[in-house]
C-alpha atoms as a PDB file:
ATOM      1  CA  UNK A   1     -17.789 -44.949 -68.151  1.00  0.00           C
ATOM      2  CA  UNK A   2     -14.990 -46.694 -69.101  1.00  0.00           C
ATOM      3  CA  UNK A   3     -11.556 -45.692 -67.676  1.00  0.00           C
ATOM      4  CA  UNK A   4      -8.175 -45.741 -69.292  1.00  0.00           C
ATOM      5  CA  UNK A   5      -6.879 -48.512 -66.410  1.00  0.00           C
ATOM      6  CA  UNK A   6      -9.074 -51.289 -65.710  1.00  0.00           C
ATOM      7  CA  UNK A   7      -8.184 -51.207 -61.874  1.00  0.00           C
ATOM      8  CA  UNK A   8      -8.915 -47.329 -61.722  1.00  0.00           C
ATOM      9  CA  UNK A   9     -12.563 -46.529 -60.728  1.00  0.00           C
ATOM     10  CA  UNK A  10     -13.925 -43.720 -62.806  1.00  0.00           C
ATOM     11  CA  UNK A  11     -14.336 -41.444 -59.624  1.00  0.00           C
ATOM     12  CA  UNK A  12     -10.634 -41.664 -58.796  1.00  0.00           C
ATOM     13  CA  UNK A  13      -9.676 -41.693 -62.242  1.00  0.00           C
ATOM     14  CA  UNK A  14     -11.517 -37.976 -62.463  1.00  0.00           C
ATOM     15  CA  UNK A  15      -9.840 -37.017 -59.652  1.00  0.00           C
ATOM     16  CA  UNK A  16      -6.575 -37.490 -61.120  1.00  0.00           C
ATOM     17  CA  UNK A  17      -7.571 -35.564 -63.768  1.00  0.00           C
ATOM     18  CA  UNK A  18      -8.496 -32.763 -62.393  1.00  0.00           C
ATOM     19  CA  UNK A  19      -5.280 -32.791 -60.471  1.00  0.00           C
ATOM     20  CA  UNK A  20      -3.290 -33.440 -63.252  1.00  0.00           C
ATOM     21  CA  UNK A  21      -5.129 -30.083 -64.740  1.00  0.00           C
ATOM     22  CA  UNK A  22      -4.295 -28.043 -62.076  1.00  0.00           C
ATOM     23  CA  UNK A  23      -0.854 -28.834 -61.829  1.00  0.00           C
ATOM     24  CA  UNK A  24       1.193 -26.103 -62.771  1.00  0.00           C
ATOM     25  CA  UNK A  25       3.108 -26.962 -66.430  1.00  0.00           C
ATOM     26  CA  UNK A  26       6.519 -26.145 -64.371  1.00  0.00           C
ATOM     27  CA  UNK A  27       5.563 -29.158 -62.359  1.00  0.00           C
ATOM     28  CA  UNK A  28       3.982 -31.339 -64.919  1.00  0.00           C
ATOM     29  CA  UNK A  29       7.522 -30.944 -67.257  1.00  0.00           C
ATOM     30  CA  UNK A  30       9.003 -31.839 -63.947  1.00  0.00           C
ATOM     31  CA  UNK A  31       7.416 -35.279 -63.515  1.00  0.00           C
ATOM     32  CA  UNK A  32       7.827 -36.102 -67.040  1.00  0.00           C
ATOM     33  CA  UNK A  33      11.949 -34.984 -67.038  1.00  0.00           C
ATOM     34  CA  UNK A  34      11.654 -37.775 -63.543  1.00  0.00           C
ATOM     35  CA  UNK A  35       9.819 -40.564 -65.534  1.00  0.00           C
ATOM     36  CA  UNK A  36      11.980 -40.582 -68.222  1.00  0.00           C
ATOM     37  CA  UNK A  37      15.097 -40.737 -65.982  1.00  0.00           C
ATOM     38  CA  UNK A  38      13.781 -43.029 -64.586  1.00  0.00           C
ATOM     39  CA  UNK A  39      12.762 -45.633 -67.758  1.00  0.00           C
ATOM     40  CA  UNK A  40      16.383 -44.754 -69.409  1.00  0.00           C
ATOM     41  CA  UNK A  41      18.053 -45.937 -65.612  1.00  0.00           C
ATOM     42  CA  UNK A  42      15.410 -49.050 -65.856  1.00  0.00           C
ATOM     43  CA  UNK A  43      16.683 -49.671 -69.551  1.00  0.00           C
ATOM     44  CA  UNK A  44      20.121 -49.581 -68.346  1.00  0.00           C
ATOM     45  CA  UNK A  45      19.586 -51.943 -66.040  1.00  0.00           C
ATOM     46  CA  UNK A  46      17.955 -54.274 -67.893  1.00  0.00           C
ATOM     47  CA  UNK A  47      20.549 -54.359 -70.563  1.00  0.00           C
ATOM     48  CA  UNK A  48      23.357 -54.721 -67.989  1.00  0.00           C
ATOM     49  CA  UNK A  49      21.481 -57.923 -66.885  1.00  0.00           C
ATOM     50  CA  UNK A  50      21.000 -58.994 -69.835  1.00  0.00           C
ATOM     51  CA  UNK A  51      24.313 -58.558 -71.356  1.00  0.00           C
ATOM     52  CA  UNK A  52      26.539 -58.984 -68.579  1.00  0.00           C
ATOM     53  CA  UNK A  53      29.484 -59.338 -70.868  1.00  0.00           C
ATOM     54  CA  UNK A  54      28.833 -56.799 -73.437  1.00  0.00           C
ATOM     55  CA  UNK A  55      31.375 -53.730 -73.602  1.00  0.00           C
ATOM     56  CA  UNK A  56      30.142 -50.528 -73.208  1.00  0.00           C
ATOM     57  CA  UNK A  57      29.842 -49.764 -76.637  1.00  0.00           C
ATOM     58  CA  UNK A  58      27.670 -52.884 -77.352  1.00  0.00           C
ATOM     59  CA  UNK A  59      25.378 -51.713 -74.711  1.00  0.00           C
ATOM     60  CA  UNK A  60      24.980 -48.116 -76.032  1.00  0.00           C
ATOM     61  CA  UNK A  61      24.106 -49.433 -78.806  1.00  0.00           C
ATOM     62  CA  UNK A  62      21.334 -51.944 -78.168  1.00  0.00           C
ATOM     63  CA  UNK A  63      20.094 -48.802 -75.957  1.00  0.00           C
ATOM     64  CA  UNK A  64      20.226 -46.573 -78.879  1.00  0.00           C
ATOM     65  CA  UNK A  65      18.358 -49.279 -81.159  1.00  0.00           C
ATOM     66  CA  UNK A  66      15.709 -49.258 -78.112  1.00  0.00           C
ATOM     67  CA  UNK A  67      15.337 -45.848 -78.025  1.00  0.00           C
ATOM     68  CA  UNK A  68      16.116 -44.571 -81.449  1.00  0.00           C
ATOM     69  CA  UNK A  69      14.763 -47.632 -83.116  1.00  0.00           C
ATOM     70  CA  UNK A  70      16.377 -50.169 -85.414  1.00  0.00           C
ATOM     71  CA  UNK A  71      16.656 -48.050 -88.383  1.00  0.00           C
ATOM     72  CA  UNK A  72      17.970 -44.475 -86.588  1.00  0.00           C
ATOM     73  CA  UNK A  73      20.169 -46.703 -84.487  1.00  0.00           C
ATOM     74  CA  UNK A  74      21.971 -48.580 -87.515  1.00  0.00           C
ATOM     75  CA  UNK A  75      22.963 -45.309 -88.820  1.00  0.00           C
ATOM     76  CA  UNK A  76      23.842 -43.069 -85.682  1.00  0.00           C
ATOM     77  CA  UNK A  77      26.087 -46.385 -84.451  1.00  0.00           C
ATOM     78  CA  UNK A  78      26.365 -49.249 -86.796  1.00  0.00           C
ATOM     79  CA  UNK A  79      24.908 -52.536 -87.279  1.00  0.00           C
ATOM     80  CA  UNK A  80      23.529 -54.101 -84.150  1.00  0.00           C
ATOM     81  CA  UNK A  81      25.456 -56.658 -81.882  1.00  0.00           C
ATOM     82  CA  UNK A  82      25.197 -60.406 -82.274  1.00  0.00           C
ATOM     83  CA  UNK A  83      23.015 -61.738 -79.552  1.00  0.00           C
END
């Protein structure tokens, strides 16, 4: 069997699973609300290092474009920065 992650073996892929399944859906919504903190802090940071002279506004809006995409971003905030 073939697992979704090529350095998971199929046994310990299972038994994340399973305990994925009998995690309560309080808990589960939990750990998703945590993960996605966590990638918006990591995109953050990357932009900050990235742009270390961009004002605020340029970086909200490169982070919109990231996470609203190109088109959604443009209209919410305006054409995109220069690079």
């Amino acid at each position: 069997m073939r697992t979704q992650s090529p350095d998971t073996s199929p046994e310990a892929e299972r038994v994340l699973i399973e305990l994925i399944r009998q995690t309560p859906a309080w808990r589960r919504l939990q750990l998703t609300d945590r993960m996605s903190l966590t990638a918006r802090q990591l995109c953050w940071a990357g932009l900050r290092s990235r742009h270390r002279h961009a004002t605020p506004a340029e970086l909200r809006r490169r982070f919109a474009e990231i996470y609203l995409g190109t088109e959604l971003a443009s209209k919410a905030y305006g054409a995109a920065p220069a690079d």
